[in-house]
Protein backbone atom coordinates (compact mmCIF):
# COMPACT_ATOMS: atom_id res chain seq x y z
CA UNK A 1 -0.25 -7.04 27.11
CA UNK A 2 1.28 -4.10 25.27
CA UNK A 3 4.75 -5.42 26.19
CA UNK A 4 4.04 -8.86 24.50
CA UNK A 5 2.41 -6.96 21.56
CA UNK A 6 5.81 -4.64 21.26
CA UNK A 7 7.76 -7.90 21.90
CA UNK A 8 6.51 -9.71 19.33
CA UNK A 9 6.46 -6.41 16.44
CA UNK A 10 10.38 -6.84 17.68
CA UNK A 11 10.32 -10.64 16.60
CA UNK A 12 8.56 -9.79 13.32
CA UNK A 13 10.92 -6.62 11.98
CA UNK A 14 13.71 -8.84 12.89
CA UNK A 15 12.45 -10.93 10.14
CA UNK A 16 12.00 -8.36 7.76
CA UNK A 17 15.70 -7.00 8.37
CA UNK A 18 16.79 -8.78 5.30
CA UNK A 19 14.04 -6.78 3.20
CA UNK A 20 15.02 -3.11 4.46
CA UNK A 21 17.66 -1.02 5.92
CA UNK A 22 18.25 -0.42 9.48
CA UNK A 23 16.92 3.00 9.24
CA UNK A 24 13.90 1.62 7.74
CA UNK A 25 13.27 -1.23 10.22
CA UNK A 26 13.94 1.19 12.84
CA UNK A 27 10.78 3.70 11.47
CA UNK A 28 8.18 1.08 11.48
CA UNK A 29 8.88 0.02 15.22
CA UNK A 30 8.34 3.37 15.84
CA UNK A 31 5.23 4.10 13.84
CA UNK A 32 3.53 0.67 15.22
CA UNK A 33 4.35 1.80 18.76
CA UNK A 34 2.70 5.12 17.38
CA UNK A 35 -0.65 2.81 16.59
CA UNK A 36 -0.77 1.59 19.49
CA UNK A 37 -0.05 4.40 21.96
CA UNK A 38 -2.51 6.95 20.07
CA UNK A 39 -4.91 4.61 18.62
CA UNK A 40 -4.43 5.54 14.95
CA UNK A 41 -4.30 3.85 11.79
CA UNK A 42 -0.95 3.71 10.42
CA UNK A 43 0.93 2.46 7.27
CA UNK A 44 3.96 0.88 7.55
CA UNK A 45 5.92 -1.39 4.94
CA UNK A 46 2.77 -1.54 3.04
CA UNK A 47 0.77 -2.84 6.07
CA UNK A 48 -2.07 -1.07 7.87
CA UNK A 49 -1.72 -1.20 11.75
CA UNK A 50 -4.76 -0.94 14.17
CA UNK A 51 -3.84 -0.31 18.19
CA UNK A 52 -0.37 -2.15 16.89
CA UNK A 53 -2.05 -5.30 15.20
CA UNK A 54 -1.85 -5.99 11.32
CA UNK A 55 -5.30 -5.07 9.88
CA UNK A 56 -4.52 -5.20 6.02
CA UNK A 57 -2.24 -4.45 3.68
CA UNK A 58 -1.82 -0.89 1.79
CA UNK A 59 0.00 -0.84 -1.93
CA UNK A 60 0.47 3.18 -2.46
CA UNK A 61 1.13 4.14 -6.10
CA UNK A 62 2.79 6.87 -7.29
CA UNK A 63 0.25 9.20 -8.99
CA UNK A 64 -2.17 9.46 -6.35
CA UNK A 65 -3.44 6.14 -5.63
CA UNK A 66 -3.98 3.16 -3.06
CA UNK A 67 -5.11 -0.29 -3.26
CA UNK A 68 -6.91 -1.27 0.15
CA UNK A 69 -6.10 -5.13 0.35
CA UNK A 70 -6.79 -8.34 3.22
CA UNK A 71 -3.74 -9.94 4.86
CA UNK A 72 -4.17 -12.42 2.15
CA UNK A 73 -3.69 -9.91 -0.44
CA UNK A 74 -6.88 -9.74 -1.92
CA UNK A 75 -8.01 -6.17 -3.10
CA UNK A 76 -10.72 -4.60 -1.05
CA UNK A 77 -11.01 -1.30 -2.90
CA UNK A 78 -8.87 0.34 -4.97
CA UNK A 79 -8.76 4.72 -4.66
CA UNK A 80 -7.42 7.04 -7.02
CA UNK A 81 -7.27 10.60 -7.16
CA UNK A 82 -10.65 12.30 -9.01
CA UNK A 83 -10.33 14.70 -12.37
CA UNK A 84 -12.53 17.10 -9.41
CA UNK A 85 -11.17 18.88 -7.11
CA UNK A 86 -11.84 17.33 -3.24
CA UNK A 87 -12.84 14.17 -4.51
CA UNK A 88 -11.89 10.55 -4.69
CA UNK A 89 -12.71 7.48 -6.91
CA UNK A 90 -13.31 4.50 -5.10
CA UNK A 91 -13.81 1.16 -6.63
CA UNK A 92 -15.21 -1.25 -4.45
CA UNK A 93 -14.41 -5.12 -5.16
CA UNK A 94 -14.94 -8.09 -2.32
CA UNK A 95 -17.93 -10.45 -2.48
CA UNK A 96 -20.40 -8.17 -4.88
CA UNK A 97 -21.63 -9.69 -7.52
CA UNK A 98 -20.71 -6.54 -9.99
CA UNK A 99 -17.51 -3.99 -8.84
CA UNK A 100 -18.91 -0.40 -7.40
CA UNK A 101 -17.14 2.47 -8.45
CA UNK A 102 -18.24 6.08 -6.76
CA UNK A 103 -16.69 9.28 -6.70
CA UNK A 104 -16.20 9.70 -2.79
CA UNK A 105 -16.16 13.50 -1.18
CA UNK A 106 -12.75 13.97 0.43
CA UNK A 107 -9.26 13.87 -0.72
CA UNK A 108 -6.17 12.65 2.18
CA UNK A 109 -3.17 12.45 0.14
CA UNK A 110 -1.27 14.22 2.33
CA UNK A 111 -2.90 11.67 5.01
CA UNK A 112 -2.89 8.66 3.20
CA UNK A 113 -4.17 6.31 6.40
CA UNK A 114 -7.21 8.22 6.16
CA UNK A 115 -8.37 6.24 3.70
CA UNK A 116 -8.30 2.67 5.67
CA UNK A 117 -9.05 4.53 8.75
CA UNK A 118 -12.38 5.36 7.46
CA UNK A 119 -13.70 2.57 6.07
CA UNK A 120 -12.33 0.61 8.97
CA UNK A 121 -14.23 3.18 11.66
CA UNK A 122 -17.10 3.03 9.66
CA UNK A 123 -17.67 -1.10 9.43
CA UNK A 124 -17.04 -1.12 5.89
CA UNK A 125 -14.02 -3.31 6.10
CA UNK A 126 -13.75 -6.33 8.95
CA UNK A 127 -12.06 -9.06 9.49
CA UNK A 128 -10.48 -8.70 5.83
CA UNK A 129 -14.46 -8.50 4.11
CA UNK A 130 -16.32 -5.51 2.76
CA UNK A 131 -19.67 -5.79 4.87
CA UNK A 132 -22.42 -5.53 2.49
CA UNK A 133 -24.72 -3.22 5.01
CA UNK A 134 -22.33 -0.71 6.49
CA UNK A 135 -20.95 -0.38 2.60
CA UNK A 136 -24.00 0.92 1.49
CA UNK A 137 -24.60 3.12 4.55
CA UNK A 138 -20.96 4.83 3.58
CA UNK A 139 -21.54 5.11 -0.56
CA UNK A 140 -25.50 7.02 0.61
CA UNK A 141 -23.77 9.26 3.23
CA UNK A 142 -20.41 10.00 1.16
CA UNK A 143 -21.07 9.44 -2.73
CA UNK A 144 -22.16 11.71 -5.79
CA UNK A 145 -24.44 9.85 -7.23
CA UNK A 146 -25.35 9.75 -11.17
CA UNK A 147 -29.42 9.15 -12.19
CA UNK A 148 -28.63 5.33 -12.73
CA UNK A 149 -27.25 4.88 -9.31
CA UNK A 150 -29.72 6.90 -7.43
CA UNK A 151 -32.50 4.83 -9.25
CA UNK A 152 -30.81 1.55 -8.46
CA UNK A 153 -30.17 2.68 -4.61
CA UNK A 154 -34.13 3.58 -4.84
CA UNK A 155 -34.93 0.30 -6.26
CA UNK A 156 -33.22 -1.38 -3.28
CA UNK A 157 -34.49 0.52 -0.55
CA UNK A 158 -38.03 -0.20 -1.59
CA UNK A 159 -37.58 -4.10 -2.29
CA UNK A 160 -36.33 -3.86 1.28
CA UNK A 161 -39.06 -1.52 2.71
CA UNK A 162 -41.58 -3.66 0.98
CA UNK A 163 -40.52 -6.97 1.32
CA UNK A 164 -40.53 -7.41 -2.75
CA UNK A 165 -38.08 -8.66 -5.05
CA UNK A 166 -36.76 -6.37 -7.34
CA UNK A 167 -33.94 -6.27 -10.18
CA UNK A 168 -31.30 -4.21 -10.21
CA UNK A 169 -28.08 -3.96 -12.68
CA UNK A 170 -28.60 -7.44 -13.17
CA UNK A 171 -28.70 -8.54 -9.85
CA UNK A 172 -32.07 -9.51 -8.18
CA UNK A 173 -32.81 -8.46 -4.70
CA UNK A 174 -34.91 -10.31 -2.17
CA UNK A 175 -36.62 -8.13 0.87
CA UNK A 176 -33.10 -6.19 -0.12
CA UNK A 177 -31.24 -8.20 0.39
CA UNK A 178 -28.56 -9.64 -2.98
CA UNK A 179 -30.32 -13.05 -3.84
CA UNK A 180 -28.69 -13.85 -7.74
CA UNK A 181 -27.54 -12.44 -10.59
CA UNK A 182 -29.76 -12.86 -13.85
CA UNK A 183 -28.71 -11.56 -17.57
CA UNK A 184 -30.55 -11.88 -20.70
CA UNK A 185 -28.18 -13.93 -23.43
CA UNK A 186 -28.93 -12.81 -27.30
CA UNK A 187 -32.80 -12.13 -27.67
CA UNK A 188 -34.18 -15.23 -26.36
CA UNK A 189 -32.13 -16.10 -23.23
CA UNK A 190 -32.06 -15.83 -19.78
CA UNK A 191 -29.51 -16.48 -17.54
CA UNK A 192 -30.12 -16.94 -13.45
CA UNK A 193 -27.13 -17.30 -11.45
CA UNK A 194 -25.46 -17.35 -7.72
CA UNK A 195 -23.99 -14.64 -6.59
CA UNK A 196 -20.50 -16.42 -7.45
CA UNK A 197 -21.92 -15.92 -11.42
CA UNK A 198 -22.22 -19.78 -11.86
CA UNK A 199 -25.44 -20.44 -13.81
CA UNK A 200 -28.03 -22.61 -12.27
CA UNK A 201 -31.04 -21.92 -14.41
CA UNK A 202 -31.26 -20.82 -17.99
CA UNK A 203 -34.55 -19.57 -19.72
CA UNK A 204 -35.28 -19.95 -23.70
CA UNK A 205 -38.51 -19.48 -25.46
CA UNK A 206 -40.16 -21.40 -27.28
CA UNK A 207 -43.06 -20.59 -29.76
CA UNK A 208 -46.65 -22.34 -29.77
CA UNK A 209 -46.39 -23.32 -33.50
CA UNK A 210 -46.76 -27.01 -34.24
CA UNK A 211 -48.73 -27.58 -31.19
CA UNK A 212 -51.24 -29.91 -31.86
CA UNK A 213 -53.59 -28.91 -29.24
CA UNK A 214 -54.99 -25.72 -29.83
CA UNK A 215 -56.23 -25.36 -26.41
CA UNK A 216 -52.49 -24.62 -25.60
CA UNK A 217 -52.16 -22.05 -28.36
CA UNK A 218 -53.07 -18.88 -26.13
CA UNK A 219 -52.90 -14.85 -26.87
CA UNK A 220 -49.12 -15.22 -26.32
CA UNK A 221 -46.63 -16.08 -29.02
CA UNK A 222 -44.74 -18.31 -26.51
CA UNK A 223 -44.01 -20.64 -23.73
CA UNK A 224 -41.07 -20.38 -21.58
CA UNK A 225 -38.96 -23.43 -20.89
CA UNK A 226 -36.81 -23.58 -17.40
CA UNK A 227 -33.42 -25.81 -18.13
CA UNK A 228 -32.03 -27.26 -14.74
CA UNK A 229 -28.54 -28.50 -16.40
CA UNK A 230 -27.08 -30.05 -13.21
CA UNK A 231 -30.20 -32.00 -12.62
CA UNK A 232 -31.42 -33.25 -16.18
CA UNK A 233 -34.58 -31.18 -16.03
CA UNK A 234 -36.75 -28.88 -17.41
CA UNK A 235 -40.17 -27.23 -17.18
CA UNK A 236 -42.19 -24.99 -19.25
CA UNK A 237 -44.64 -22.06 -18.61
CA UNK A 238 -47.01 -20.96 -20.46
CA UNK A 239 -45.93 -16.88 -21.00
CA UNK A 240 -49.62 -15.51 -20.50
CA UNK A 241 -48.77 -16.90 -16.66
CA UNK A 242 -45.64 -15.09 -16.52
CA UNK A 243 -45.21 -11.17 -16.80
CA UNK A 244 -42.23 -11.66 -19.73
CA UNK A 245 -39.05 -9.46 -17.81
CA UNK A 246 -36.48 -10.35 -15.78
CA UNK A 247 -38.52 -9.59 -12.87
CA UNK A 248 -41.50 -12.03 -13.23
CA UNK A 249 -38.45 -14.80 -13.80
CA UNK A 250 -37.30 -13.90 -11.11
CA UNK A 251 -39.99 -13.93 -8.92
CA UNK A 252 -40.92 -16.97 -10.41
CA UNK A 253 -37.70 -18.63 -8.62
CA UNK A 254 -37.97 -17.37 -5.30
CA UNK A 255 -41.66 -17.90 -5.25
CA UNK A 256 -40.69 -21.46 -6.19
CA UNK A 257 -37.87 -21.80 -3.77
CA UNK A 258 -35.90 -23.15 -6.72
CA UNK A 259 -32.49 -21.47 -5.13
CA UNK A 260 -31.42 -21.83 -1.57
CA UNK A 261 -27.93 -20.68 -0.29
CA UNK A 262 -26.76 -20.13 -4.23
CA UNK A 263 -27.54 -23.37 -5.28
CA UNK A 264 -30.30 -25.47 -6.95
CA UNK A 265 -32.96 -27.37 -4.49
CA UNK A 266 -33.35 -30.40 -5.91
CA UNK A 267 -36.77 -30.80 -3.69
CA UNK A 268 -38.38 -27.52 -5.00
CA UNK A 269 -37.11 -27.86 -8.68
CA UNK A 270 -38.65 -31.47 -8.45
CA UNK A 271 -41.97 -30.23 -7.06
CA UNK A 272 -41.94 -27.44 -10.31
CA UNK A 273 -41.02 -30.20 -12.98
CA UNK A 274 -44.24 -32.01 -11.44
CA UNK A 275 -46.32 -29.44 -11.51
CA UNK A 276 -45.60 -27.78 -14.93
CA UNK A 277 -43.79 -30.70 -17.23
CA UNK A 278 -43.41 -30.29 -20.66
CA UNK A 279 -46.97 -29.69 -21.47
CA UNK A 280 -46.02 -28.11 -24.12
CA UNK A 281 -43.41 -29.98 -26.52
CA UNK A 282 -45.45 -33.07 -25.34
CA UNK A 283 -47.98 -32.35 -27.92
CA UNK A 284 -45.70 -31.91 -30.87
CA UNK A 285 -45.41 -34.13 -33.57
CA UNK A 286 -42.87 -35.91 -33.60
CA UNK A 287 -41.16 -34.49 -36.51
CA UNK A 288 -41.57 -31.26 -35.42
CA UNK A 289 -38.74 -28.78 -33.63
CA UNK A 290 -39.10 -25.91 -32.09
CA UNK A 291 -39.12 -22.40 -34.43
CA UNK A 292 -36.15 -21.41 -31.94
CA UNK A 293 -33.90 -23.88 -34.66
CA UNK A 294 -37.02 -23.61 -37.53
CA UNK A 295 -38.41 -26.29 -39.82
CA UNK A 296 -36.64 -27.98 -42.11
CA UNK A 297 -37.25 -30.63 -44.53
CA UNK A 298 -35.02 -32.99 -46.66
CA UNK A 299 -33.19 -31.20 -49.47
CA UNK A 300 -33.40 -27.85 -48.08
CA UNK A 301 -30.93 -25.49 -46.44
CA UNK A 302 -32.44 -23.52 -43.50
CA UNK A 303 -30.82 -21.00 -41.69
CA UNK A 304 -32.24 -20.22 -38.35
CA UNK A 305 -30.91 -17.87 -34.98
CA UNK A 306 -29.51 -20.90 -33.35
CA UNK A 307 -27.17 -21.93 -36.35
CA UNK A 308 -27.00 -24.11 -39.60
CA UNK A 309 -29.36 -26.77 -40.17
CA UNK A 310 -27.35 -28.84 -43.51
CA UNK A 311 -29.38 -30.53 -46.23
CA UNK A 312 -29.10 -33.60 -44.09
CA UNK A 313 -30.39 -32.17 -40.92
CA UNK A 314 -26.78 -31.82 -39.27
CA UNK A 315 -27.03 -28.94 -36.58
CA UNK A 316 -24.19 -27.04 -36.63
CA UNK A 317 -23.10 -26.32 -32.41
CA UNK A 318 -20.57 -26.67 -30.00
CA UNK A 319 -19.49 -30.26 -29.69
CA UNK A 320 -17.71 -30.41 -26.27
CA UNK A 321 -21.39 -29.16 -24.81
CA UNK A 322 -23.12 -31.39 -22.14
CA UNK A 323 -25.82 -33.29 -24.45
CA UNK A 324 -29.32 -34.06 -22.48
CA UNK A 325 -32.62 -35.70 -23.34
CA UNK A 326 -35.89 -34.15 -22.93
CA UNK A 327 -38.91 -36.62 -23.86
CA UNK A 328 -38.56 -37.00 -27.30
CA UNK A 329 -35.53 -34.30 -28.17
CA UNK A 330 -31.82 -34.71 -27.92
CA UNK A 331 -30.25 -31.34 -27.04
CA UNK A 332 -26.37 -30.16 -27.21
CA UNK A 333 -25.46 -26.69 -26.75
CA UNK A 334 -29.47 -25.32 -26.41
CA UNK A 335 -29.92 -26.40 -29.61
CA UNK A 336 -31.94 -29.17 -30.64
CA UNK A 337 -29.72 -31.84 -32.57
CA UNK A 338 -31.79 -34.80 -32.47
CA UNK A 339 -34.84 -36.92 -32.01
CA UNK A 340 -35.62 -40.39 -30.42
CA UNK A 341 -38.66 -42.36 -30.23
CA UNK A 342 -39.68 -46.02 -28.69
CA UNK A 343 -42.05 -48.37 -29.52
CA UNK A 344 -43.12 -51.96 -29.95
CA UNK A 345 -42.77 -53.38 -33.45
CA UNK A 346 -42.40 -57.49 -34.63
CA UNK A 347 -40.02 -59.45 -35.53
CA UNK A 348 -39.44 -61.35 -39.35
CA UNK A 349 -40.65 -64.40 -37.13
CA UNK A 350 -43.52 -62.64 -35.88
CA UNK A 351 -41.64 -62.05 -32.59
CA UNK A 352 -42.28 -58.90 -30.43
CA UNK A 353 -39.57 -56.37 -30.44
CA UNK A 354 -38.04 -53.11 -28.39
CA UNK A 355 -37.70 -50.50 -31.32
CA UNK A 356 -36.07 -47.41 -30.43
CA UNK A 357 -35.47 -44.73 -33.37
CA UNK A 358 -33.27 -42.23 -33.77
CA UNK A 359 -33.43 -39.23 -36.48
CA UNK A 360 -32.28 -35.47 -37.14
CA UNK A 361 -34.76 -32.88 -35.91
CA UNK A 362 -35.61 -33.00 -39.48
CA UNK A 363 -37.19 -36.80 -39.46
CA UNK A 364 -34.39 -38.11 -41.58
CA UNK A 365 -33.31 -40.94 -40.19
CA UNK A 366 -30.23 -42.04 -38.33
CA UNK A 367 -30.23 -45.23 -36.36
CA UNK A 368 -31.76 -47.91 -35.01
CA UNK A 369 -31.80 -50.16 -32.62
CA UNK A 370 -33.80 -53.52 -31.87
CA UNK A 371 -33.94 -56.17 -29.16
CA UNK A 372 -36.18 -59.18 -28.62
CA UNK A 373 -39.25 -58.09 -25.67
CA UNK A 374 -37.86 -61.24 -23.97
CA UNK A 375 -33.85 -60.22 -23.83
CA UNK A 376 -33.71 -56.26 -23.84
CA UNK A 377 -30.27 -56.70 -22.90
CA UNK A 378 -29.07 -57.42 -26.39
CA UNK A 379 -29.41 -54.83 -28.76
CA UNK A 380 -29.04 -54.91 -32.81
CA UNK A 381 -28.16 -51.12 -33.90
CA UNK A 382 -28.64 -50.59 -37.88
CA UNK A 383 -27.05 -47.61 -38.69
CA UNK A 384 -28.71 -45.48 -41.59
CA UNK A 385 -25.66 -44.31 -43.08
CA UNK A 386 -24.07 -47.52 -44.23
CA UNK A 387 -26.85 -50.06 -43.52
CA UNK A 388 -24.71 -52.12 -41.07
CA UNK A 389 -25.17 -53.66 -37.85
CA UNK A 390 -23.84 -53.39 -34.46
CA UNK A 391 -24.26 -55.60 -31.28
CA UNK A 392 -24.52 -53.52 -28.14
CA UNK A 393 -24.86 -55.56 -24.83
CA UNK A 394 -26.44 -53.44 -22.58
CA UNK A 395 -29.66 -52.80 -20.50
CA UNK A 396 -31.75 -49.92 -21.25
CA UNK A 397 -33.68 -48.71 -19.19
CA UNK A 398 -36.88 -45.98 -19.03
């Protein structure tokens, strides 16, 4: 076996004799025989060598540094020297949702293999992957800690110990093990994500004013809404049923099972849209909008957090956003940018009609559009800002 090993390192630095001198190919035969008589991690030609295989690839820099990287050249962790004596900086990179960067005890670089050969010995790096488990064994036994990362190592062990979910430097932590990331956005978001940092649930509140029914209107200020972008959905909570921190939301999810594997379960969102709905915006009237975007009324010029409401009712946001309908609202880039309603009206001949409506969150009006009860294929669409009509031929549905 060792033969076929040393024939084929032959093979391979004949390849490489276009790339280096003679002398040069003639070292690194020598120092992969080395690995694999003594059973030692060597560099050679910026490759790390384990009893004489290729293990990962080793970029040395000149001022006291080395980037730890996977046969496909992806960096692992990156070292550089420490401003301490007897120390080294490690920045840790792979599959974690945030980078890790710890001062390490130890310095090697007058031994630079030391540095793979550790992490490899100790399980931190295999088969080209930082390993989540034998990672955070190494940073407990080897780092100097600051308060922040003692408390967040603390937080972790207990979540695990426990069997609770906990959040950590915005990553949440199930049984202790890395379930999502979440992040607040501006003072009213909330962001839940995979561990890939794709968003699959965003939070916004909402406030209780202009709710008809005061039943609803409770000690809190707010309601939360859940927005399910990929699927078209969205729930809402009432906040005295949810601790408000990025805890409670995210207990909220697992409890719900709204996440499986890092993405959306379309069975368990469905099952929380049932059971909570918009109970909520339901009961506003209908020319009501959230405070979120405030009230505004023809003539005036309201500013609000979300962005510029003109006289008109125009809401100022970013155009290339996904637009979605919830009930009665038209949304575009979380802001609410329009309203539509539907309802039975009659005809000049006394026929009955399809009437759906269509205004600014304001009430001023936009559009309209009418078809006969007996062909809802057909639609007549009077627009509001010339008074014109338009034939649409199409079904509609819901």
């Amino acid at each position: 076996m060792k033969q076929i090993i040393l024939g084929l390192i032959f093979f391979w630095v004949q390849s490489l004799s276009a790339q280096y001198t003679k002398s040069e190919l003639s070292k690194h035969r020598r120092a992969v025989e080395k690995s694999f008589n003594e059973t030692t991690i060597i560099i050679s030609l910026d490759t790390i060598f384990e009893k004489g295989n290729p293990v990962g690839l080793a970029k040395i820099g000149k001022e006291n540094s080395i980037s730890i990287r996977n046969l496909e050249d992806k960096e692992l962790v990156f070292i550089r020297k420490s401003e301490r004596n007897d120390r080294s900086l490690y920045t840790f990179n792979g599959t974690l949702s945030t980078v890790l960067q710890h001062e390490i005890r130890g310095e090697y670089w007058d031994e630079v293999a030391k540095y793979p050969q550790i992490l490899l010995q100790k399980g931190v790096i295999l088969n080209g992957q930082l390993m989540d488990k034998p990672l955070g064994n190494f940073i407990k036994e080897n780092a100097i800690f600051t308060a922040a990362v003692q408390s967040h190592l603390r937080i972790i062990d207990e979540s695990s110990r426990l069997g609770r979910v906990a959040v950590s430097m915005n990553t949440i932590f199930n049984k202790g093990e890395r379930y999502g990331i979440i992040k607040k956005v501006g003072s009213d978001g909330v962001s839940i994500r995979n561990l890939a940092d794709n968003e699959l649930i965003y939070l916004k509140k909402e406030s209780f004013k202009g709710v008809e029914d005061l039943v609803f209107n409770t000690n809190g200020q707010f309601y939360l809404v859940f927005i399910f972008h990929s699927l078209n959905k969205q729930a809402e909570l009432d906040n005295s049923n949810v601790f408000v921190g990025l805890k409670s939301h995210a207990e909220t999810v697992i409890n719900a099972g709204l996440i499986q594997n890092g993405e959306l379960d379309a069975a368990a969102v469905d099952r929380f849209v049932q059971s909570h709905g918009a109970q909520f915006s339901k009961k506003r009237e209908n020319n009501e909008i959230s405070s979120i975007f405030g009230k505004a009324t023809t003539g005036e010029n309201t500013k609000t957090k979300a962005g510029n409401m003109t006289t008109n009712g125009y809401i100022e946001r970013n155009k290339n956003a996904a637009i979605s309908l919830s009930y009665d609202k038209i949304e575009q880039d979380f802001k609410v940018i329009g309203m539509v309603k539907r309802s039975m009206g009659m005809s000049m001949t006394g026929d009955k009609i399809n009437v759906i409506s269509f205004s600014f969150p304001n009430a001023t009006g936009v559009a309209e559009a009418q078809a006969a009860l007996a062909n809802d294929t057909k639609w007549t669409i009077i627009t509001a800002k010339d008074g014109k009509e338009h034939t649409l031929t199409s079904q509609i549905k819901g």
